[in-house]
Protein backbone atom coordinates (compact mmCIF):
# COMPACT_ATOMS: atom_id res chain seq x y z
CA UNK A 1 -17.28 -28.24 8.00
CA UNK A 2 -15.16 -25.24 8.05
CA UNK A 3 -11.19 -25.39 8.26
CA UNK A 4 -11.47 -22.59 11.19
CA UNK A 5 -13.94 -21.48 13.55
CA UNK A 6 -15.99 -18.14 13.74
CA UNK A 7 -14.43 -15.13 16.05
CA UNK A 8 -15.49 -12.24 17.16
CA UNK A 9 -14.44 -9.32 15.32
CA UNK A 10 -15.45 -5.40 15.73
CA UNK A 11 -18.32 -6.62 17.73
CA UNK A 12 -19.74 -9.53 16.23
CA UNK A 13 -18.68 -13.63 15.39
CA UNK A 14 -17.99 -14.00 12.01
CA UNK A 15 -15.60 -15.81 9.71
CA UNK A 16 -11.93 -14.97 10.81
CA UNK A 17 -11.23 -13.93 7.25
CA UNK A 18 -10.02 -10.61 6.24
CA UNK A 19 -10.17 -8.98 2.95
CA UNK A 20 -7.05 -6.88 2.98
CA UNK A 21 -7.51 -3.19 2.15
CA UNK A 22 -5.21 -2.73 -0.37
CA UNK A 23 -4.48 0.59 -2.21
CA UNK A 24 -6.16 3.34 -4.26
CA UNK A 25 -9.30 2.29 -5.23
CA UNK A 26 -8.38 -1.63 -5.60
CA UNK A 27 -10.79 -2.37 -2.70
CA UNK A 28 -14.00 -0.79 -2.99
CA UNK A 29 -17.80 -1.12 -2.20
CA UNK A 30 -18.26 -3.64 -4.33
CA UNK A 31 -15.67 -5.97 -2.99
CA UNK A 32 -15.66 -5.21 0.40
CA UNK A 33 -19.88 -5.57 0.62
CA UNK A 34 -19.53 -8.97 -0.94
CA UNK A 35 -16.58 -10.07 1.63
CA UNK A 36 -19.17 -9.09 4.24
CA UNK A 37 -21.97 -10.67 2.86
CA UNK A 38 -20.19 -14.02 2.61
CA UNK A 39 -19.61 -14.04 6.34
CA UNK A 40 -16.21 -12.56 7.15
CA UNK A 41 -14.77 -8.52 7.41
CA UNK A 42 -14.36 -6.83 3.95
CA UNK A 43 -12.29 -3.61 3.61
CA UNK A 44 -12.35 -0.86 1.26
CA UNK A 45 -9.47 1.19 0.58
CA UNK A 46 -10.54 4.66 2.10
CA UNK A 47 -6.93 6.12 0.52
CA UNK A 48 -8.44 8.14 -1.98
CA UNK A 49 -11.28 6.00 -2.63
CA UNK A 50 -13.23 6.96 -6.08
CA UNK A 51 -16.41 8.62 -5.57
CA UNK A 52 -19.66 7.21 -7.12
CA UNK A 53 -22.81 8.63 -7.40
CA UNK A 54 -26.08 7.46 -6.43
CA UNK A 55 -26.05 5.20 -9.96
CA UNK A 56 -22.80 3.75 -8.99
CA UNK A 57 -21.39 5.46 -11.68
CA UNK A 58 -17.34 6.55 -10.88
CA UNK A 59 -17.29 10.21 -10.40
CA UNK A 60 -13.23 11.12 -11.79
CA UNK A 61 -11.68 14.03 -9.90
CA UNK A 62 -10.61 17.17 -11.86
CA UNK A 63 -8.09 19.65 -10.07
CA UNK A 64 -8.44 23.13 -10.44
CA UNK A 65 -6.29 24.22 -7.84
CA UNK A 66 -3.41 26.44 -9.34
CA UNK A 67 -1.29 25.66 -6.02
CA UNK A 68 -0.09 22.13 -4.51
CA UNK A 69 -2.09 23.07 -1.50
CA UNK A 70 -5.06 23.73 -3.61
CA UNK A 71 -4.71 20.83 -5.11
CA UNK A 72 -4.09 18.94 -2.10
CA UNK A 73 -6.86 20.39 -0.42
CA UNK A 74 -9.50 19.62 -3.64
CA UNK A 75 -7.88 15.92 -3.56
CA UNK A 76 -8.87 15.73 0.17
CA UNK A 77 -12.41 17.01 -0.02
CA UNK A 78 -12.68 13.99 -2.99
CA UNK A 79 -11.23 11.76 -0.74
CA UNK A 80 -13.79 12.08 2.07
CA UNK A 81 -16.70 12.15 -0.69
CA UNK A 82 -15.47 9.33 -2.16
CA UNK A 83 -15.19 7.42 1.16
CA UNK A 84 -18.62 7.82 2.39
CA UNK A 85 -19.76 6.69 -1.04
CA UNK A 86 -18.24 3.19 -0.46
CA UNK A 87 -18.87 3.00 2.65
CA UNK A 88 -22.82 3.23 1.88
CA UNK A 89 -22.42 1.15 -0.92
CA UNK A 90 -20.38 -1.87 1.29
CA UNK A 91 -22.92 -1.43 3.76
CA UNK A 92 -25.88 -2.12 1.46
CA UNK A 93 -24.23 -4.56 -0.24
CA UNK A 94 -23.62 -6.71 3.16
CA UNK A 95 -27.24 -6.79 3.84
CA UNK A 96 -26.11 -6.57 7.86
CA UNK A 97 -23.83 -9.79 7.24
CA UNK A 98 -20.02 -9.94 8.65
CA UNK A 99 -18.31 -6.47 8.77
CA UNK A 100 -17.27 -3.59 6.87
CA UNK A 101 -13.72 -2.32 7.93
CA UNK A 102 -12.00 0.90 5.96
CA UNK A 103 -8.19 0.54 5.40
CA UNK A 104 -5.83 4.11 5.21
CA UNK A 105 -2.46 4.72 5.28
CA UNK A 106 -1.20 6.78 7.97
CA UNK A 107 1.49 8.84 5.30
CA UNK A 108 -1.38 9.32 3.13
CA UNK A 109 -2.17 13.20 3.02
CA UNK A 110 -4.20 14.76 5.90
CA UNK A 111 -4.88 11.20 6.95
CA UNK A 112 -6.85 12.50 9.82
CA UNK A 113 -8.56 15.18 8.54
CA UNK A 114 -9.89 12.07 5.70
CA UNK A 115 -10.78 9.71 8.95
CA UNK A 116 -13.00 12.58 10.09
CA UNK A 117 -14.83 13.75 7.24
CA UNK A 118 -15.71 9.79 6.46
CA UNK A 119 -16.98 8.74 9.81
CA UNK A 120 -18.60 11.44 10.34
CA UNK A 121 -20.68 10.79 8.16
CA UNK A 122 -20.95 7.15 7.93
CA UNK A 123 -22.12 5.74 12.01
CA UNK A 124 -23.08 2.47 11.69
CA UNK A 125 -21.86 1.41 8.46
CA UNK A 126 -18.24 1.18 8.91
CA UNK A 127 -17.02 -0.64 11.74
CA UNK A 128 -13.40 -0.80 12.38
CA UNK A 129 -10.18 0.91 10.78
CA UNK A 130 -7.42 -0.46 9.34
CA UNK A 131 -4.44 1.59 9.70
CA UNK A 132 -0.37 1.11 8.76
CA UNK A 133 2.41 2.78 6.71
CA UNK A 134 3.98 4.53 9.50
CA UNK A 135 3.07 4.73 13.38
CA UNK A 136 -0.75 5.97 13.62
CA UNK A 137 -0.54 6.78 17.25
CA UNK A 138 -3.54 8.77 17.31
CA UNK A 139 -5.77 5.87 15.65
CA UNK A 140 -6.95 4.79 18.62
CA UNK A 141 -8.13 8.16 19.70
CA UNK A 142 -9.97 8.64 16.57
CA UNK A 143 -11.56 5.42 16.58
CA UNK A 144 -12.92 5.95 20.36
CA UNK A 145 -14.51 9.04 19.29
CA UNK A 146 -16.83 7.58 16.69
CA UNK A 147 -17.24 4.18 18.36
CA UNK A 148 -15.37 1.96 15.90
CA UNK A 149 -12.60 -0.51 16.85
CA UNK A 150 -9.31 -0.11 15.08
CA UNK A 151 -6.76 -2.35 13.84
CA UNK A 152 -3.29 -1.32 13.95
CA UNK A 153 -0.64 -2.95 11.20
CA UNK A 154 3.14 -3.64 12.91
CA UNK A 155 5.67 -6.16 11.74
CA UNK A 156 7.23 -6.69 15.07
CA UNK A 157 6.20 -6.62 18.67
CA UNK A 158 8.21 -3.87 19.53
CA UNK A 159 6.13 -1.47 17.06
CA UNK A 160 3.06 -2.28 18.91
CA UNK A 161 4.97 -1.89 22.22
CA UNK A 162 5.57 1.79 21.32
CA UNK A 163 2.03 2.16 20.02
CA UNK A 164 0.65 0.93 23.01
CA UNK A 165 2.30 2.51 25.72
CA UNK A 166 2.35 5.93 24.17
CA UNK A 167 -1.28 5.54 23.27
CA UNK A 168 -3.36 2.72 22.68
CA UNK A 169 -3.75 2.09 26.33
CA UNK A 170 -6.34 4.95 26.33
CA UNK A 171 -8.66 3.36 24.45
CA UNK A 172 -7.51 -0.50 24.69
CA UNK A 173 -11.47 -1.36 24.71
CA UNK A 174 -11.94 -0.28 21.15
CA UNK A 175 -8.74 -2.30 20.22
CA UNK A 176 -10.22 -4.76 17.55
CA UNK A 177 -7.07 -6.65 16.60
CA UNK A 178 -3.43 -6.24 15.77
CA UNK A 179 -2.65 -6.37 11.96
CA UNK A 180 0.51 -8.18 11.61
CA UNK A 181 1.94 -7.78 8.29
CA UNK A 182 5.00 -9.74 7.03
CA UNK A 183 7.27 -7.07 5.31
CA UNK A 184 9.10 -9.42 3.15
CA UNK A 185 5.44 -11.09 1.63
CA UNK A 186 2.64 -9.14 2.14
CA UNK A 187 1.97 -6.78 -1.27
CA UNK A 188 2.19 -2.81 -1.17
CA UNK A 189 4.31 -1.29 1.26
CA UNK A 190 6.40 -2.56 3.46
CA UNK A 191 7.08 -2.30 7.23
CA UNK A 192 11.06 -3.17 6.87
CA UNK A 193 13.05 -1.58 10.05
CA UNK A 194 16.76 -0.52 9.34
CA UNK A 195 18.04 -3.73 11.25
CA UNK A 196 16.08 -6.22 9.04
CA UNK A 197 17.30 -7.20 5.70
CA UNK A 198 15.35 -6.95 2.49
CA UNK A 199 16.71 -9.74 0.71
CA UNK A 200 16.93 -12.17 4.05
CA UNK A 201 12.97 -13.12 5.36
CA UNK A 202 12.35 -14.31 8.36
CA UNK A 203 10.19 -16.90 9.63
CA UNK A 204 7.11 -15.23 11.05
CA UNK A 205 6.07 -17.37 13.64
CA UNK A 206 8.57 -16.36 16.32
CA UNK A 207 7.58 -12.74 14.93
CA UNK A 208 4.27 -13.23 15.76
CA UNK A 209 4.58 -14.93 18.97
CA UNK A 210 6.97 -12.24 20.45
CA UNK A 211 3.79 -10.09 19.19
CA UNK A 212 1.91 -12.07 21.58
CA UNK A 213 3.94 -12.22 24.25
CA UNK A 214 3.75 -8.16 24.38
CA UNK A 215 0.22 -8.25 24.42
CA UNK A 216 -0.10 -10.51 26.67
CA UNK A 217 1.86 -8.58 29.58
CA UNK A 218 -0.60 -5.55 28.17
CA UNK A 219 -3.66 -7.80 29.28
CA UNK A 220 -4.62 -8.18 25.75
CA UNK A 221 -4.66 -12.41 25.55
CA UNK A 222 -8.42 -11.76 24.16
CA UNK A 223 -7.67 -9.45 21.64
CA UNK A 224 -6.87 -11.10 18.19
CA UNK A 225 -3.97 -10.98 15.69
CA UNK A 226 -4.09 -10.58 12.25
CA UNK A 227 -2.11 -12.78 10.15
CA UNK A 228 -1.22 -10.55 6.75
CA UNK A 229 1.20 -11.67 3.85
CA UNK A 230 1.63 -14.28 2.20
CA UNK A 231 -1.80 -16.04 3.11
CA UNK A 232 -2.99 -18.52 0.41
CA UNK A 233 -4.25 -21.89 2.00
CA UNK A 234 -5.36 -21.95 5.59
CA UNK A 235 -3.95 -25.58 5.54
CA UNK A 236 -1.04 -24.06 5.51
CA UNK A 237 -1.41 -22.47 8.34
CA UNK A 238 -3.11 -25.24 10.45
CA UNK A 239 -0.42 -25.38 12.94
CA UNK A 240 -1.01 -21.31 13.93
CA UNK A 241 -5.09 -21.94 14.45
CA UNK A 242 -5.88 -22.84 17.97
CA UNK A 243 -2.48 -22.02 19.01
CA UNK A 244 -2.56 -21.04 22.75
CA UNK A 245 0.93 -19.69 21.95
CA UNK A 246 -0.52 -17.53 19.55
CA UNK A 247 -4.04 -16.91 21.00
CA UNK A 248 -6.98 -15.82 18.79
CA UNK A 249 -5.83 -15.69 15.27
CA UNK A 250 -7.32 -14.47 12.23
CA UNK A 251 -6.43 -14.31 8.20
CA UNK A 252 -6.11 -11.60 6.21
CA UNK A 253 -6.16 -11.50 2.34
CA UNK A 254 -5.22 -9.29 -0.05
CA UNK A 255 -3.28 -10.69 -3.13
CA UNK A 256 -6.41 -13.73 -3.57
CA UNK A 257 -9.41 -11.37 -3.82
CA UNK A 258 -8.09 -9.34 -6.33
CA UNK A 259 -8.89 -12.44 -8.58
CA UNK A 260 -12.67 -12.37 -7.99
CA UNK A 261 -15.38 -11.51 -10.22
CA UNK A 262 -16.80 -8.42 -7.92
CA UNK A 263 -12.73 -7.30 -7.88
CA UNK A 264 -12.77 -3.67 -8.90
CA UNK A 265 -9.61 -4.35 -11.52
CA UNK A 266 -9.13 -4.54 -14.82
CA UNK A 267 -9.58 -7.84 -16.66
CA UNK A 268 -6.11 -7.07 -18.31
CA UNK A 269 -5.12 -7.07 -14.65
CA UNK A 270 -6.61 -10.40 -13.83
CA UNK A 271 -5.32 -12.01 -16.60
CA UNK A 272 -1.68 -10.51 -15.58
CA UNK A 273 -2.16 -13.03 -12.28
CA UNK A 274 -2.90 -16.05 -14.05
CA UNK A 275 0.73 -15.94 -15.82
CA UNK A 276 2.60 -14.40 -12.94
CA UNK A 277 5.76 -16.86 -12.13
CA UNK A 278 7.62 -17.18 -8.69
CA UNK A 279 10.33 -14.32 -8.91
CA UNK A 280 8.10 -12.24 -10.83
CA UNK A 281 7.23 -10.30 -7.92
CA UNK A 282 9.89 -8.63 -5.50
CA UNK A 283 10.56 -5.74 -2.65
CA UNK A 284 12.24 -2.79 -4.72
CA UNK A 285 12.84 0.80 -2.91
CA UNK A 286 11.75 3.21 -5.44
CA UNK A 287 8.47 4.51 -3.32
CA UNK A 288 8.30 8.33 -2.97
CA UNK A 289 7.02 6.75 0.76
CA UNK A 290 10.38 6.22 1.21
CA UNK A 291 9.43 2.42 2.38
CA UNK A 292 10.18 -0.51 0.85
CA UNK A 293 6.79 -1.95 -1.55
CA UNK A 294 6.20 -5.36 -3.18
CA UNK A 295 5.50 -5.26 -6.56
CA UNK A 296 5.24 -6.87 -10.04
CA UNK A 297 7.97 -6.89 -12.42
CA UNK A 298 6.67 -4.73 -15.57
CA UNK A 299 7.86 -1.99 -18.09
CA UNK A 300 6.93 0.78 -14.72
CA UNK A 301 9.60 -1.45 -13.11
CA UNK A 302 12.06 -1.83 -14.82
CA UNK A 303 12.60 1.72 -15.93
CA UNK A 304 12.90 2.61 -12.58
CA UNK A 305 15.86 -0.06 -12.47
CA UNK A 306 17.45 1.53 -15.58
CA UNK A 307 16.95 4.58 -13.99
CA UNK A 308 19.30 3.90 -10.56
CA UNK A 309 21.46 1.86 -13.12
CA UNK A 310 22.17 4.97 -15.74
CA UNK A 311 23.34 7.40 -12.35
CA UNK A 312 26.69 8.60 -11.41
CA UNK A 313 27.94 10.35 -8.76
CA UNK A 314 29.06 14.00 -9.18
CA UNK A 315 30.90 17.23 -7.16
CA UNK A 316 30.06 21.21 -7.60
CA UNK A 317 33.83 21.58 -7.65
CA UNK A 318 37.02 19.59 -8.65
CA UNK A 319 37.64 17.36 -5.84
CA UNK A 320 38.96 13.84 -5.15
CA UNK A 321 38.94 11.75 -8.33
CA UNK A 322 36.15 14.26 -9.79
CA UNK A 323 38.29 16.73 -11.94
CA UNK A 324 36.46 15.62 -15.29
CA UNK A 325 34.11 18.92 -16.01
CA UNK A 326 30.67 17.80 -17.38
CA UNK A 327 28.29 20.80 -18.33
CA UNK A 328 25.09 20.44 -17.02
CA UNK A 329 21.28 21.87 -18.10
CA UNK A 330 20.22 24.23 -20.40
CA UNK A 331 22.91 26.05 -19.16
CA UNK A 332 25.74 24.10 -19.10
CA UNK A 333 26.61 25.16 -15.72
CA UNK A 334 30.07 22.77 -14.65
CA UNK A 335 29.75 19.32 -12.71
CA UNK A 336 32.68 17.49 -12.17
CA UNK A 337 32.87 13.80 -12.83
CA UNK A 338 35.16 10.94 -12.04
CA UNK A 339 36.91 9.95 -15.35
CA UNK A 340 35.67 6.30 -15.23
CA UNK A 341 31.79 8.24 -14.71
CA UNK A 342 32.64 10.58 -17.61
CA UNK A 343 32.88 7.63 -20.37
CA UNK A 344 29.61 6.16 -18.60
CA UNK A 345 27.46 9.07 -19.29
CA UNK A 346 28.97 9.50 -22.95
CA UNK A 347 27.83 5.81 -23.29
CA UNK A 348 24.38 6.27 -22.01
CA UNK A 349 23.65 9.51 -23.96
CA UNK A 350 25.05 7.74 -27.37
CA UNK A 351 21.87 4.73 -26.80
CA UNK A 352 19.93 8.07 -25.86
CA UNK A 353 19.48 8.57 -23.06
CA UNK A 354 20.70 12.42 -23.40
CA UNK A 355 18.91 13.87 -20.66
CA UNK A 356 20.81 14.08 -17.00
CA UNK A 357 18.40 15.35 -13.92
CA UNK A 358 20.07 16.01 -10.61
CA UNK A 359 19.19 13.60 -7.28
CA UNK A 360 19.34 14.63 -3.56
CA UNK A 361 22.36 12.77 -2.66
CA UNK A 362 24.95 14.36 -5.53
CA UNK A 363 24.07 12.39 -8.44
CA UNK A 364 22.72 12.80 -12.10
CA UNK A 365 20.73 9.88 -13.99
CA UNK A 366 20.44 9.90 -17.59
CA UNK A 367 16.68 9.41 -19.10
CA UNK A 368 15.72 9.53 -22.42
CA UNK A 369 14.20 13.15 -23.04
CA UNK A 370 10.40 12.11 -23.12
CA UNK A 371 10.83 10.42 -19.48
CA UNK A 372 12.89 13.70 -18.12
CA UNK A 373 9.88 15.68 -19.66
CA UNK A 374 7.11 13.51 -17.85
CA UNK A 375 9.42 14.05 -14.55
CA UNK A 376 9.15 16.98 -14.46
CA UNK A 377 5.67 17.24 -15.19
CA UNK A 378 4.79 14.83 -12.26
CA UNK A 379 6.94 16.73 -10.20
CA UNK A 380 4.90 20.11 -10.97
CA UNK A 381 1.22 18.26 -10.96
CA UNK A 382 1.71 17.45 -7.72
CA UNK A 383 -1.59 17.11 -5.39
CA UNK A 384 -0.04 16.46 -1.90
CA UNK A 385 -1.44 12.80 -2.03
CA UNK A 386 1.15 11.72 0.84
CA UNK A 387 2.18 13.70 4.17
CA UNK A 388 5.52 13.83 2.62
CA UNK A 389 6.77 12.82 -0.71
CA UNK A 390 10.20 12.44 -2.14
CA UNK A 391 9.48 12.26 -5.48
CA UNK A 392 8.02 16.22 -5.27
CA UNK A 393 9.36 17.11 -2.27
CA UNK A 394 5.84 18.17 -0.82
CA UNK A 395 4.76 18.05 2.43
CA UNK A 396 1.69 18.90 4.47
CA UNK A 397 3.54 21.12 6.57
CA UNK A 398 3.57 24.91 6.57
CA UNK A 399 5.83 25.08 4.49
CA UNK A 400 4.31 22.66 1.72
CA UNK A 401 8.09 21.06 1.53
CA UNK A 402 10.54 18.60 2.43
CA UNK A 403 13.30 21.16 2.61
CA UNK A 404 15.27 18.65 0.32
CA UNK A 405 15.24 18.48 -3.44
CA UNK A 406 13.05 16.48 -5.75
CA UNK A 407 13.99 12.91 -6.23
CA UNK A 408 13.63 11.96 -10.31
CA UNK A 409 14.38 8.46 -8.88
CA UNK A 410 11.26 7.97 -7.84
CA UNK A 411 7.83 8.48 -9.56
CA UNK A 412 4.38 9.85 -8.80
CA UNK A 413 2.53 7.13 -6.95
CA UNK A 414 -1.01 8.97 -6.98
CA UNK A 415 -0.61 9.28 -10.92
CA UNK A 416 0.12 5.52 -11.51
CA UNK A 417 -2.21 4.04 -9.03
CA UNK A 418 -5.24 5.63 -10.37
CA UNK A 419 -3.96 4.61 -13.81
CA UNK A 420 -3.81 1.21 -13.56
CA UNK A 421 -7.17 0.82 -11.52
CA UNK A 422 -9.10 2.88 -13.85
CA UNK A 423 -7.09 1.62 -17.33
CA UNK A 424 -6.18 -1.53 -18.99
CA UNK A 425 -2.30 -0.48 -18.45
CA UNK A 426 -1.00 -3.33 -17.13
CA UNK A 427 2.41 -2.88 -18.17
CA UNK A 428 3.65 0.80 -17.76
CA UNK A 429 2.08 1.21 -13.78
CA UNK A 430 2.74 0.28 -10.79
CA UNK A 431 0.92 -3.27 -9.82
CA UNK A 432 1.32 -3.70 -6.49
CA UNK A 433 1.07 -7.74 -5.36
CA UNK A 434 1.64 -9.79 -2.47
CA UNK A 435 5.12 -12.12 -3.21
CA UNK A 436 2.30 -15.06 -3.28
CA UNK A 437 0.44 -14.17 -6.15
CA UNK A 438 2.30 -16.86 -8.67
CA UNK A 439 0.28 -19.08 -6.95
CA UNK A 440 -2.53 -18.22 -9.12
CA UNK A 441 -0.97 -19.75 -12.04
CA UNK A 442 -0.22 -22.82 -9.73
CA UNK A 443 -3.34 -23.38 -8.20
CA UNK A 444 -5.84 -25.81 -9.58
CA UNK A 445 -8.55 -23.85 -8.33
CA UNK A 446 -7.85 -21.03 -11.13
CA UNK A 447 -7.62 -23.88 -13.82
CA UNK A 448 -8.22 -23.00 -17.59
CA UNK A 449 -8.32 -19.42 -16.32
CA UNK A 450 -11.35 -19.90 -14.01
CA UNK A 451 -12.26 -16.23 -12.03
CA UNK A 452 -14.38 -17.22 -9.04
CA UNK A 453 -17.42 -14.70 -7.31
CA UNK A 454 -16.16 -13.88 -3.71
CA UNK A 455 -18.62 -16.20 -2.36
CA UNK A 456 -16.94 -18.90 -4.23
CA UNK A 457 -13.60 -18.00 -3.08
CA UNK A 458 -14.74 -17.71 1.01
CA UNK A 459 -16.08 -20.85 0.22
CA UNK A 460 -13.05 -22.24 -0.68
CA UNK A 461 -10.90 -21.08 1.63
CA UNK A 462 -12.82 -22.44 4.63
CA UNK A 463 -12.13 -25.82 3.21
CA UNK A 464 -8.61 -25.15 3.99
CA UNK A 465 -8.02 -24.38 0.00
C-alpha cells in the first residue's frame, strides 16, 4: 500500500512524486523517462541540455563564434537541439507512463527564445514546464500556446500573488501546480528575498499555507502545490498529506535521484554523496546569478572563500584613512590603501598570492597568478549562458552588457557545470546539492554503498522511506 495517493498532474493521475529538474545536464532523458515510467512526473533539465544523436551518443558543443553574441547565439541554437533530443528520448523511455515535465531557469539566456524552439518541436512529448530563478511572468503565456501546463517555482505567497495577478490569470486553466521551493534547503539556487535571512530558516509550513491561502482567494483550491527542498522521507511529511489546510500536495525530489543508477552523473559524483556529512553543504553568495545557491563544500568552494577573504577595500585618490599609495597592474597606475589594508596585501602576496584584480564595489582581491589568468580567460570566453551575468558582465540586451564591471569574485557557472557533469572532477566544480543530501550517508537504504535503479527508489519512497 502506498504512503500517498495518486493525483492528477498535467492531465493525468499519477504518483504525486516529482523528479526535480535540476541544472545543466544533471537531469536528462535517461532519468527523467525512467521517473515517468515508474509512475510519477520526471524532469529534464532543458537549461542547456546536451544534445545526443540518434545513438544516444552526447554530441559536445564547439563555439566558433568570435563575438559573445555569436557565441551566445551558437550556445542557444545547441540548447534547443539538445532539448528536443531529451525530450524524445524521455518520451520513449516512459513508454506513455506518468509524465515528462522540462525544467528552465528564467535568467538562463534567451530563456524564451529556448522554450520555443523546444516545444515546437516536441507536441505531445513534453507535458508541463518547470520554471524559477527569477519571476517568469510570461510562462504562462508560453505554455497556453503549445498546450502544456506550467509550474511556476516561488518561496512565498506573495511571489505567486504578483505572478498571478499580473499574468497567470490569463491562462489559470493551464496552471499545473505551484512549485514551492524552500530557499534555505532545496539545492541550486535560491529564492532568498532581501527581508529573509540566509543563515535563519524558517519553518515552511506556515510558508506554504499562506501559499494556499492566496490561491485559494484566486479560486485555485484544486490546483496542487509542490513541496521542493529538503524532501527525503514522505513519513516525514505525513502530517502535510491530506491536509485540507494545505489542499492537494505533491513531492518533489531532486537531491535523492541523483543517487540512482539511470542518474546522468559521474560515479566519482555518487560516491561524493555517500560521505557527505551534515554541514558539508551550505547557502554561499558567489553565483554570477546574483542569487543565493546551495552547494557542496569542495576545493571550487573554498577558493571562492579565500577569494572574498584575501580583498581590501581601496580609493582612486587619497581620501579618509586611504593615503597608503599601492601601484596597481601592469602599469602600476596608484590605488590608495588604508594602512592596516596595506600590510594585508604585503602578507597575502608574500604566501603568493601576487596578483590583485579590481571588483565593482572599490576593492582588489589577491589570487595567485594562475587563478587571475583563468579569470580572465572565463571572463573573455564568455557565451551569454545567463540573461545577465556578473561574473562577465554580459547581458542579452542591446548592448551585450551590464553597464558595470566584471566581478573576479565570482566564476563562470556555464564552464563548471558542464565540467563536473561531463568529468570525474568532483573536487574543483561547482556541485550543487540540496542541504539534505548527508542523509545519504545516514540512510540505511544506501548501506555498504548500495546505488538503487529509479524504480527501486519510487518504490521506496511510497513506503514512506
Amino acid at each position: 500500500m502506498s504512503f500517498i495517493n495518486p493525483l492528477s498532474l498535467s492531465g493525468k493521475v499519477v504518483f504525486p512524486l516529482i523528479e526535480g529538474g535540476k541544472g545543466i545536464g544533471v537531469t536528462n532523458g535517461i532519468s527523467s523517462g525512467t521517473w515517468a515510467k515508474a509512475g510519477g512526473v520526471g524532469t529534464f533539465s532543458g537549461v542547456n541540455a546536451d544534445l545526443i544523436d540518434d545513438n544516444g551518443e552526447f554530441i559536445p558543443l564547439f563555439y566558433h563564434g568570435k563575438t559573445r553574441r555569436e557565441r551566445h547565439d551558437e550556445l542557444i541554437d545547441y540548447s534547443i537541439k539538445g532539448g528536443i533530443s531529451q525530450a524524445r528520448r524521455a518520451f520513449d523511455i516512459a513508454g506513455g507512463m506518468g509524465r515528462i515535465h522540462m525544467n528552465v531557469l528564467w535568467e538562463m539566456g534567451s530563456v524564451e527564445r529556448v522554450l520555443h524552439g523546444v516545444l515546437s518541436h516536441t507536441k505531445g512529448l513534453i507535458h508541463g514546464l518547470t520554471c524559477g530563478a527569477g519571476m517568469p511572468y510570461r510562462l504562462g503565456e508560453i505554455a497556453a500556446q503549445y498546450q502544456v501546463y506550467f509550474y511556476p517555482i516561488v518561496s512565498s505567497g506573495r511571489a505567486f500573488r504578483a505572478l498571478w495577478k499580473r499574468a497567470y490569470f490569463k491562462t489559470k486553466e493551464w496552471l499545473g501546480g505551484v512549485v514551492y521551493e524552500d530557499p534555505w534547503l532545496a539545492g541550486g539556487h535560491n529564492g532568498l528575498s532581501n527581508s529573509e535571512n540566509p543563515d535563519l530558516p524558517e519553518d515552511p509550513y506556515p510558508r506554504v499555507k499562506a501559499l494556499r491561502e492566496v490561491m485559494d482567494e484566486a479560486g485555485l483550491s484544486h490546483v496542487p502545490i509542490v513541496m521542493a527542498g529538503g524532501v527525503w522521507h514522505l513519513k516525514d511529511w505525513e502530517n502535510w498529506i491530506d491536509n485540507p489546510e494545505l489542499g492537494p500536495i505533491a513531492f518533489q525530489f531532486g537531491t535523492r535521484p541523483l543517487l540512482t543508477q539511470e542518474s546522468p552523473i559521474s560515479p566519482e559524483w555518487k560516491q561524493k554523496l555517500l560521505t557527505l556529512k551534515e554541514g558539508d553543504i551550505y547557502l554561499n553568495s558567489f553565483s554570477p546569478t546574483g542569487f543565493y545557491s546551495s552547494a557542496v563544500e569542495n576545493d571550487f568552494i573554498k577558493e571562492l572563500k579565500e577569494r572574498a577573504i584575501h580583498q581590501i577595500a581601496f580609493s582612486l585618490e587619497p581620501i579618509g584613512e586611504h593615503q597608503i599609495p599601492y601601484p596597481h597592474g601592469p602599469r602600476g597606475r596608484l590605488l590608495y590603501l588604508a594602512p592596516g589594508d596595506r600590510e594585508h596585501a604585503e602578507a597575502w602576496i608574500a604566501e603568493g598570492f601576487t596578483e590583485s584584480l579590481k571588483t565593482p564595489d572599490s576593492t582588489l582581491i589577491f589570487v595567485r597568478p594562475e587563478k587571475a589568468q583563468e579569470i580572465r580567460k572565463d571572463q573573455i570566453d564568455c557565451m551569454g549562458c545567463l540573461s545577465a551575468c556578473r561574473f562577465s558582465n554580459w547581458s542579452q540586451n542591446e548592448e551585450g552588457t551590464t553597464g558595470k564591471k566584471a566581478d573576479p569574485r565570482s566564476y563562470c557557472i556555464q564552464k563548471t557545470l558542464m565540467n563536473i557533469i561531463h568529468t570525474s572532477d568532483v573536487e574543483n566544480q561547482l556541485m550543487f546539492a540540496g542541504h539534505g543530501a548527508y542523509r545519504f550517508a545516514q540512510d540505511p537504504f544506501y548501506k555498504n554503498g548500495f546505488i538503487p535503479t529509479v524504480k527501486q527508489l519510487v518504490d521506496r519512497i511510497l513506503t514512506g522511506e
